[in-house]
Protein backbone atom coordinates (compact mmCIF):
# COMPACT_ATOMS: atom_id res chain seq x y z
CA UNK A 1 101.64 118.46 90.54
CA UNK A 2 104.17 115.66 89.02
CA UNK A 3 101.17 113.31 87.77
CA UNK A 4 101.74 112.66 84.40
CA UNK A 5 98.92 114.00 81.99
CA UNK A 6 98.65 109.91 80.54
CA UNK A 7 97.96 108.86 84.38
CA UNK A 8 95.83 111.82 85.16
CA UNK A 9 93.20 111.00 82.05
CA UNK A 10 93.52 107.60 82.71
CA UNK A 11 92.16 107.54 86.62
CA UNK A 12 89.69 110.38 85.75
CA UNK A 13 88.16 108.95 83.43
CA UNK A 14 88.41 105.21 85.48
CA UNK A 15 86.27 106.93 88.26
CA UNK A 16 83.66 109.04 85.86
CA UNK A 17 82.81 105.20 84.63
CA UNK A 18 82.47 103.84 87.85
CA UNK A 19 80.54 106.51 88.96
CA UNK A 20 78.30 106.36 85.88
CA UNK A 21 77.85 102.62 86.53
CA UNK A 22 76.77 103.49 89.99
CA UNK A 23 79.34 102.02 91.78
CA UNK A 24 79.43 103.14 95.72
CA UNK A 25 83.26 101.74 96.39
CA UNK A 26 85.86 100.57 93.95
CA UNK A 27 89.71 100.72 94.29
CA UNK A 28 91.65 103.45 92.55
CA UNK A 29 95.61 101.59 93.57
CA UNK A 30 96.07 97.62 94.35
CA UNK A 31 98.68 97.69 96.94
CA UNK A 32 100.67 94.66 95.59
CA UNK A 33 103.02 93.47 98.83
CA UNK A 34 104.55 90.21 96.83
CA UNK A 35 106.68 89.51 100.44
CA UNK A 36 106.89 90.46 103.89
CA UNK A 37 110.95 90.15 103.79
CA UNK A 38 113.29 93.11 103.72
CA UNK A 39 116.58 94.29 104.13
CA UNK A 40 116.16 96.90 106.47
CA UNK A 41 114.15 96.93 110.32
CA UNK A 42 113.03 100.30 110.83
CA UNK A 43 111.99 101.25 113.80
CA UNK A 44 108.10 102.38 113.02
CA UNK A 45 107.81 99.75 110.47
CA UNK A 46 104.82 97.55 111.71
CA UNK A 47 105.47 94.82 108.23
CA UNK A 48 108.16 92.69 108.71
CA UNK A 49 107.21 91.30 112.66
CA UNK A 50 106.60 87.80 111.11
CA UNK A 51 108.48 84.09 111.63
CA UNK A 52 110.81 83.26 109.56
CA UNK A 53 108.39 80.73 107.66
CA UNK A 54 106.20 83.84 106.45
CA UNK A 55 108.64 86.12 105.67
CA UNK A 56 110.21 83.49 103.48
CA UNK A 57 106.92 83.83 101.52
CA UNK A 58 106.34 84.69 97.64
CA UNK A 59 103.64 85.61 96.07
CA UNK A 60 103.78 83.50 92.01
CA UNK A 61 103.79 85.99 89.16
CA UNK A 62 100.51 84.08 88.30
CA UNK A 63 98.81 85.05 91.98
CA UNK A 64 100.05 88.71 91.63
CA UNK A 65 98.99 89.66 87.83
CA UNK A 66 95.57 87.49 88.97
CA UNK A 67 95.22 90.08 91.81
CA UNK A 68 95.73 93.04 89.01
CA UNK A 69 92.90 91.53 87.15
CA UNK A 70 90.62 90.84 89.66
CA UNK A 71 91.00 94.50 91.55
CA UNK A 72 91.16 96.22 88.41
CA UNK A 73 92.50 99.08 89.86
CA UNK A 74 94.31 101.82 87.05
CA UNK A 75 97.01 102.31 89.41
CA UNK A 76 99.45 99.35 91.23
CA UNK A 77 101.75 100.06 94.02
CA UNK A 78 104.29 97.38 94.48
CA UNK A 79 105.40 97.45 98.35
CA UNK A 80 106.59 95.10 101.03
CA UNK A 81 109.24 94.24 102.61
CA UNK A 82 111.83 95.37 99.94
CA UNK A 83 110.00 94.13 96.45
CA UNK A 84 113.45 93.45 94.67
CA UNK A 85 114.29 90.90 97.17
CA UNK A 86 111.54 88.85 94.84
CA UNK A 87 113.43 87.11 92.23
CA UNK A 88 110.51 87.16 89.38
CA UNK A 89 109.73 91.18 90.21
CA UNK A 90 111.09 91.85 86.74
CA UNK A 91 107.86 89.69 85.28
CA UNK A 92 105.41 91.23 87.61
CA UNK A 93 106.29 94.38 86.47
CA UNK A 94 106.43 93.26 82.92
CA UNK A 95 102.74 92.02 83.56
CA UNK A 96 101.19 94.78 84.99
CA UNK A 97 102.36 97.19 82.36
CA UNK A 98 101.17 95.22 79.42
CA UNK A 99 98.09 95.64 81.12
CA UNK A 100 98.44 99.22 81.43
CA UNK A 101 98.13 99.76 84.81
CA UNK A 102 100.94 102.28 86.22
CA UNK A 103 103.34 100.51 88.21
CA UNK A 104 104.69 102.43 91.36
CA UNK A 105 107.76 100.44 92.31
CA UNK A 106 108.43 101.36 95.56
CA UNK A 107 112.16 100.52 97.28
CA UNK A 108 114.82 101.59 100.25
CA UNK A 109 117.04 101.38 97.12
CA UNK A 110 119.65 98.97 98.70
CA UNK A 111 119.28 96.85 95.42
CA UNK A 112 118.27 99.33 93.07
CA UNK A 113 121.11 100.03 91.29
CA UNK A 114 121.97 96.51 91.22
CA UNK A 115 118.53 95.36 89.74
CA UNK A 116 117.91 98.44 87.27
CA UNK A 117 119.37 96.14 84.37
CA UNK A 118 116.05 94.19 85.06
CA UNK A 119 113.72 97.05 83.89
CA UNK A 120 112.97 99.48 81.11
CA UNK A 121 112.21 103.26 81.19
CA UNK A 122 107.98 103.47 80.87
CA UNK A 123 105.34 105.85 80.92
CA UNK A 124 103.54 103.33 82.85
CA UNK A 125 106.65 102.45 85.48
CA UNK A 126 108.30 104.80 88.39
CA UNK A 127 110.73 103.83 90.75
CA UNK A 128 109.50 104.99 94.07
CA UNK A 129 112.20 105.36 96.64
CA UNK A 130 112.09 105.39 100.17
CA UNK A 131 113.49 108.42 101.44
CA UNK A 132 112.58 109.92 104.96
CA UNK A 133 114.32 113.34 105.64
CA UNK A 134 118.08 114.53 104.85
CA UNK A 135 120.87 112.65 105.27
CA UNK A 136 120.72 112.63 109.51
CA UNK A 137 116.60 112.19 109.49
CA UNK A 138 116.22 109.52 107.13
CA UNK A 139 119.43 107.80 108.53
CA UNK A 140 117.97 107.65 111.84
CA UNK A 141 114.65 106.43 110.39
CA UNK A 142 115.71 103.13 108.89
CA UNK A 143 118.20 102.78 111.60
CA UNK A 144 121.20 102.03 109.02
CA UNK A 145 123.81 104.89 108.60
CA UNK A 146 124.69 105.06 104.49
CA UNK A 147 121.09 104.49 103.63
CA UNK A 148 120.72 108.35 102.29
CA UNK A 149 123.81 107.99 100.63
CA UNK A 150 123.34 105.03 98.31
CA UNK A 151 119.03 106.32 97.92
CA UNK A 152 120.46 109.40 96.21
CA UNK A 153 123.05 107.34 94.09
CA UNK A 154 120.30 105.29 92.67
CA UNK A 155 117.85 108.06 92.15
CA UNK A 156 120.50 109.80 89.82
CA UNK A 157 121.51 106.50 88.03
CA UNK A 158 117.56 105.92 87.55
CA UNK A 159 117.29 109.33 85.85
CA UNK A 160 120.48 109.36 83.76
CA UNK A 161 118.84 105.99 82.06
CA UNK A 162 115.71 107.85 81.71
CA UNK A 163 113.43 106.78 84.09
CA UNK A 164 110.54 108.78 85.86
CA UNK A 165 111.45 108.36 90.07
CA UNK A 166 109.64 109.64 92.82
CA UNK A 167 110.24 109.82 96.49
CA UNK A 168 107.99 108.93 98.73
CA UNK A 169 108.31 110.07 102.52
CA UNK A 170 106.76 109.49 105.88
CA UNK A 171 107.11 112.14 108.63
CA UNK A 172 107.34 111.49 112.18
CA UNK A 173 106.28 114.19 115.64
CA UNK A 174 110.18 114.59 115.77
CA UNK A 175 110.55 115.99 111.81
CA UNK A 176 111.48 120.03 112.24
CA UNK A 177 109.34 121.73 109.18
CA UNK A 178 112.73 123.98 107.89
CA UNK A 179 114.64 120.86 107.76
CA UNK A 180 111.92 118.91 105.71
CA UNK A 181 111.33 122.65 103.70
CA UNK A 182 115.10 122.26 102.56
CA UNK A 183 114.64 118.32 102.55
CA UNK A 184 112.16 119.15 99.36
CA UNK A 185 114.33 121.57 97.63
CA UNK A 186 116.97 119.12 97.86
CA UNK A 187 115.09 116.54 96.15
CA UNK A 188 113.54 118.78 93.42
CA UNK A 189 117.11 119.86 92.45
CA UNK A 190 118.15 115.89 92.31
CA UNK A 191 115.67 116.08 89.89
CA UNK A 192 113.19 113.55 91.37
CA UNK A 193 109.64 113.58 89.73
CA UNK A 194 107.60 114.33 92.57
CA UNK A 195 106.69 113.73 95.97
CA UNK A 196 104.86 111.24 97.82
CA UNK A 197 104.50 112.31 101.19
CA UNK A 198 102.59 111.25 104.17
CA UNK A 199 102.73 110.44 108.22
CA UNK A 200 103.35 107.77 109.60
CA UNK A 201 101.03 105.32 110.67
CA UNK A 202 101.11 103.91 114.41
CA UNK A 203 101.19 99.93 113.36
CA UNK A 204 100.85 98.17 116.76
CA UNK A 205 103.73 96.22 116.10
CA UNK A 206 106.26 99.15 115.75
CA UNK A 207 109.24 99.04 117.60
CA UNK A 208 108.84 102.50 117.90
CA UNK A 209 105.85 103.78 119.34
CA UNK A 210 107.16 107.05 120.69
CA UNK A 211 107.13 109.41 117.59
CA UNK A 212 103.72 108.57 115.45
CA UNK A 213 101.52 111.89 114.97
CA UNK A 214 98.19 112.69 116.35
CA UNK A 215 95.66 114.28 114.14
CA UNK A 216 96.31 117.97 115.62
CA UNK A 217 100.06 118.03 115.21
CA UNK A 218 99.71 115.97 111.33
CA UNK A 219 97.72 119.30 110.74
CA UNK A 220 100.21 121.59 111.80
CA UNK A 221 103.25 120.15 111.07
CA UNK A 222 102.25 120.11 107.70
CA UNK A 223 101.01 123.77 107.47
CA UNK A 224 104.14 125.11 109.00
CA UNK A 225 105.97 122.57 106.34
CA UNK A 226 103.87 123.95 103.33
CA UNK A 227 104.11 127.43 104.31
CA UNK A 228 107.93 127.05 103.63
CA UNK A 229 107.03 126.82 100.18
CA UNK A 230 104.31 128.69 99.21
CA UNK A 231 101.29 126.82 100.46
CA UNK A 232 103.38 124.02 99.08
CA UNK A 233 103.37 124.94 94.88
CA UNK A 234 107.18 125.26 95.33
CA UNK A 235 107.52 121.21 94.78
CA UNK A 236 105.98 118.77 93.16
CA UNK A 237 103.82 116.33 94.84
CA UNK A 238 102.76 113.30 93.00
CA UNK A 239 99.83 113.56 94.73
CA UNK A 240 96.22 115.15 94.60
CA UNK A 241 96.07 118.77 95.50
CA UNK A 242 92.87 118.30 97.69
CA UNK A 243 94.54 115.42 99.76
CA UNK A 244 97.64 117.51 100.51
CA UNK A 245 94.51 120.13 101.35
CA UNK A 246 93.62 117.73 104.09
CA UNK A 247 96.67 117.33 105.42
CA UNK A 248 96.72 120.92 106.30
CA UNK A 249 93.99 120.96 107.94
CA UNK A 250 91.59 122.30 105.28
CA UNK A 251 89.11 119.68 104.23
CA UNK A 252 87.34 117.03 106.38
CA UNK A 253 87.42 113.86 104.69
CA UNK A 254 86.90 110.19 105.92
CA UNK A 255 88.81 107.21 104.46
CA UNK A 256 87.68 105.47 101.98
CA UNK A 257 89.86 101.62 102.68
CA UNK A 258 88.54 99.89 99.44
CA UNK A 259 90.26 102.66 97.45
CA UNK A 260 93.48 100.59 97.86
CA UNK A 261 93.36 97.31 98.76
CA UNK A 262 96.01 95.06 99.53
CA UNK A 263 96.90 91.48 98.23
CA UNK A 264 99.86 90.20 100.68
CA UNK A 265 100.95 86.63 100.84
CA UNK A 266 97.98 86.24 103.31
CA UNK A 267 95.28 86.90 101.13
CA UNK A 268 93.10 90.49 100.55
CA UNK A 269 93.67 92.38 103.80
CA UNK A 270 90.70 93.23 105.59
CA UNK A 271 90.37 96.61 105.79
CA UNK A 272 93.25 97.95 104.17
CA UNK A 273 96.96 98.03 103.60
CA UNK A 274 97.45 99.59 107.25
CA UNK A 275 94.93 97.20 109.17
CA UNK A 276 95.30 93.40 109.20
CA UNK A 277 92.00 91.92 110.92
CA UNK A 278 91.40 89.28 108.26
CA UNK A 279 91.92 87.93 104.98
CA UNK A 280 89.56 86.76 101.87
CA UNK A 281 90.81 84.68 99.19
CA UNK A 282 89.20 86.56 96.48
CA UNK A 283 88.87 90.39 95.70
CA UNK A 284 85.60 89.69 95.35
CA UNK A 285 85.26 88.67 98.51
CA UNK A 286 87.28 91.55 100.29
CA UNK A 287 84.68 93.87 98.85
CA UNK A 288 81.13 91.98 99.64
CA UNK A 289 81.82 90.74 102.92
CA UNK A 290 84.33 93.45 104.57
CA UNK A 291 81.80 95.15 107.21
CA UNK A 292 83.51 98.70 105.78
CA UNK A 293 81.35 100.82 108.34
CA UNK A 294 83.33 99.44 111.02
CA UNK A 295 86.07 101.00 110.00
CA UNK A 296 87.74 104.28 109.73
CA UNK A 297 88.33 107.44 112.02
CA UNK A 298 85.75 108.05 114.11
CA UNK A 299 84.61 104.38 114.11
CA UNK A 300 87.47 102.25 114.96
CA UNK A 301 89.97 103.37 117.58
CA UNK A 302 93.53 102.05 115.79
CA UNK A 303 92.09 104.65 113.15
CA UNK A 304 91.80 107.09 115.34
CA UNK A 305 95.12 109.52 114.33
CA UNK A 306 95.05 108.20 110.60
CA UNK A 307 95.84 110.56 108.06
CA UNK A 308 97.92 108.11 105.56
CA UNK A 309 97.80 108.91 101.48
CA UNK A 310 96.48 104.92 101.57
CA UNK A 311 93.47 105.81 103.41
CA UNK A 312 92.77 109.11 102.14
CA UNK A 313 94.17 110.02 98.65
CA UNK A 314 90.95 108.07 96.99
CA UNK A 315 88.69 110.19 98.67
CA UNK A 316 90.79 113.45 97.40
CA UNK A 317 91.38 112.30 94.28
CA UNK A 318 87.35 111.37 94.18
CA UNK A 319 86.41 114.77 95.48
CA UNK A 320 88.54 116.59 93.12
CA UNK A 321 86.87 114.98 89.88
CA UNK A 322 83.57 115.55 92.02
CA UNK A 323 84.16 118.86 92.80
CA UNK A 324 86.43 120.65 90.13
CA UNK A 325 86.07 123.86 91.53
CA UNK A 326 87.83 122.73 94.77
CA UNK A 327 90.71 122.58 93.06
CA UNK A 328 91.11 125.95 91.45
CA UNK A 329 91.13 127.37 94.95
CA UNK A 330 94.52 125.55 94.99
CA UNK A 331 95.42 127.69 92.25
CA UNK A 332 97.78 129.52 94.84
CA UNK A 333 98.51 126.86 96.87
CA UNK A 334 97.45 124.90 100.30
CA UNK A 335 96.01 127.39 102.77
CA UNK A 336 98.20 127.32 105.85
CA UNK A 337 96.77 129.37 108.25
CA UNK A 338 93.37 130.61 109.58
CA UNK A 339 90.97 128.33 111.24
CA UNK A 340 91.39 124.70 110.03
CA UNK A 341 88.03 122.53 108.75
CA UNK A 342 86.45 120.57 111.60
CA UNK A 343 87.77 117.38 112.72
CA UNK A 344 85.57 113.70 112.86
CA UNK A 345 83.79 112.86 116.26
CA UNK A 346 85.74 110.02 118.13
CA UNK A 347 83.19 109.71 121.12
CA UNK A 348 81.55 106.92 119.23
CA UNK A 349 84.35 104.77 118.03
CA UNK A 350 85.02 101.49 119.15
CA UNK A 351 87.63 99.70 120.93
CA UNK A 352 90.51 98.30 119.17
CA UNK A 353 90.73 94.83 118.79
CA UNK A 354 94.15 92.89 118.89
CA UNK A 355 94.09 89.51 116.78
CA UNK A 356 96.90 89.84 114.85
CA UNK A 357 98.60 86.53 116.26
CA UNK A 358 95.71 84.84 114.81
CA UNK A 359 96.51 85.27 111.82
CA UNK A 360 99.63 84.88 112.01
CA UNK A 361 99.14 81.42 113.56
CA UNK A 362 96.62 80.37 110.74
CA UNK A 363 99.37 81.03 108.00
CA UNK A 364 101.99 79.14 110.07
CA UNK A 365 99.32 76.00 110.00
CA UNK A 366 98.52 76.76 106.56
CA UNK A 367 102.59 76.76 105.60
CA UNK A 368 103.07 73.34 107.87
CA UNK A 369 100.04 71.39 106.20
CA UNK A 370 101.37 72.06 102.71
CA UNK A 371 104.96 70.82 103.83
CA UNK A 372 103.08 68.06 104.43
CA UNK A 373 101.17 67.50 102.15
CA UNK A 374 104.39 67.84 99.72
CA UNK A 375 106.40 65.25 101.61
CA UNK A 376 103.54 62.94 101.34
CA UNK A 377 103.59 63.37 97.58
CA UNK A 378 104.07 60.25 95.66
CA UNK A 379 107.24 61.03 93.14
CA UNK A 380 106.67 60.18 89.98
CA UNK A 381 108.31 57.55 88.57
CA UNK A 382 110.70 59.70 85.84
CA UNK A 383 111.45 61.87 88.75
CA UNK A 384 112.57 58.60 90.39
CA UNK A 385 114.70 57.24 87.14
């Protein structure tokens, strides 16, 4: 594994204190989205469907390091949209690790040899990079040819000044396992830290709604992917062993959404980073009032074929420190054949409910009244001078 020892004590011994404080949830990574906007449209990207008013959105460096603060969270994952299309990123970032929280920068790397002048090698900071497949796969992903190209130019500038860079990748029912086997080795001789890795989630809004994964074929694409590299030990994942255990099919876990939640220009996103059905203005608020239970596979139907590292690395990561022993059976790496772990019971979940224009509509109003309000503004009389 590519987790950094720092990191590693820092989140164990986060959760042994909440756990010794009795607390049932807490977050484990604040899934920072600072905009909506980016510079790409892929075609199973359900984030940047918005109006023009929202995507031109910000969240202040004051609301964002407020939301570190407030979560708590050991671990912050800066997303979007494309993060360095926010001009005061470089202060966010400066923020969080003063605070130090580990920054996970994550980017389609159109920008980021163009902003790397803005930041400073870290233990706490890693540029997390966007890359779906080779050359042809990822290509085809973002729907912009010369996407791979300029990724991989970045990721070797970003290690030649020193800095730690992961990947992280989403897989699709159309990615072949030899190609993504070779995809890996590629990457590992680039000299990339490690590996996020993780399907892709079928957002509503999605363009593309042809090539999201079911449950069955997550678990068996990534066995037959694993099995390319010895139960997967041939790379490094900068992930927990157990959740990459889950992928395969091995361990039966439910989602735990509070382990990351989200702060988006909207608010706290009720339930989590992959679900918007409601926002509360405080952290606080996300966690007391979110009806959790109603959530999750086997409750909620858009959860249904959810295997995502957002939903499901906190429960790994909790279960490892939990369970220590279930991670020396990894010892030779993810088991990728034999019978696989019982799935969850979907008979009982309920419908799916569709009120994301809603929301959508309340922000507009929200946006219009403060335009108002602004205009209205009496200018003070130096301003006037």
């Amino acid at each position: 594994m590519s987790i950094p020892l720092l990191q590693k004590w820092a989140v164990g011994s986060y959760v042994v204190r909440q756990h010794l404080a009795g607390r049932k949830r807490y977050p484990l990574v604040l899934m920072l989205e600072p905009l909506f906007r980016c510079n790409l449209a892929c075609a199973g990207c359900g984030k940047i469907d918005y109006p023009d008013e929202i995507l031109n959105q910000r969240i202040s460096v004051e609301d964002a390091l407020r939301a570190v603060d407030e979560c708590g969270a050991p671990v912050v994952s800066i997303a979007g949209g494309e993060p360095l299309l926010h001009k005061e990123l470089p202060q966010i970032v400066q923020g969080i690790i003063a605070r130090k929280k580990f920054v996970y920068l994550c980017t389609n790397a159109l920008l980021m040899e163009k902003r790397m002048k803005d930041y400073e090698p870290n233990p706490y900071f890693v540029w997390s990079v966007h890359l779906d497949g080779d050359k042809q796969d990822h290509d085809k992903s973002v729907c912009q040819e010369g996407t791979y190209d300029r990724a991989v130019a970045a990721i070797k500038a970003a290690k030649a000044k020193g800095f730690r860079c992961n990947i992280n990748c989403t897989l699709f029912n159309n990615a072949d396992p030899e190609r993504m086997a070779r995809f890996f080795d590629s990457v590992m001789e680039m000299g990339v830290d490690g590996i996020t890795v993780s399907p892709g989630y079928a957002y509503e809004r999605a363009p593309d709604q042809q090539h999201f994964l079911n449950r069955t074929a997550t678990r068996q694409l990534f066995r037959d992917i694993f099995k390319r590299g010895n139960g997967g030990k041939k790379w490094s994942f900068s992930q927990s062993g157990l959740f990459l255990d889950f992928l395969a099919g091995n361990q039966t876990y439910k989602c735990t959404p509070w382990g990351n939640p989200t702060r988006t220009v909207f608010g706290w996103q009720r339930p989590c980073y992959l679900i918007g059905e409601g926002y509360a203005k405080t952290f606080k608020e996300l966690m007391e009032t979110t009806d959790w239970d109603s959530y999750g596979v086997g409750h909620y139907e858009k959860c249904a074929d959810c295997m995502v590292h957002s939903g499901f690395e906190a429960t790994a990561v909790v279960d490892s420190i939990s369970h220590p022993l279930k991670l020396l059976k990894l010892h030779n790496g993810v088991k990728t054949d034999g019978p696989m772990a019982p799935d969850i019971d979907l008979s009982k979940q309920r419908p799916a409910e569709y009120v994301f224009s809603r929301h959508v509509q309340q922000k507009l109003t929200e946006i219009q009244e403060e335009k108002a309000r602004t205009k209205e503004a009496p200018v003070p009389m130096e301003a006037a001078e």
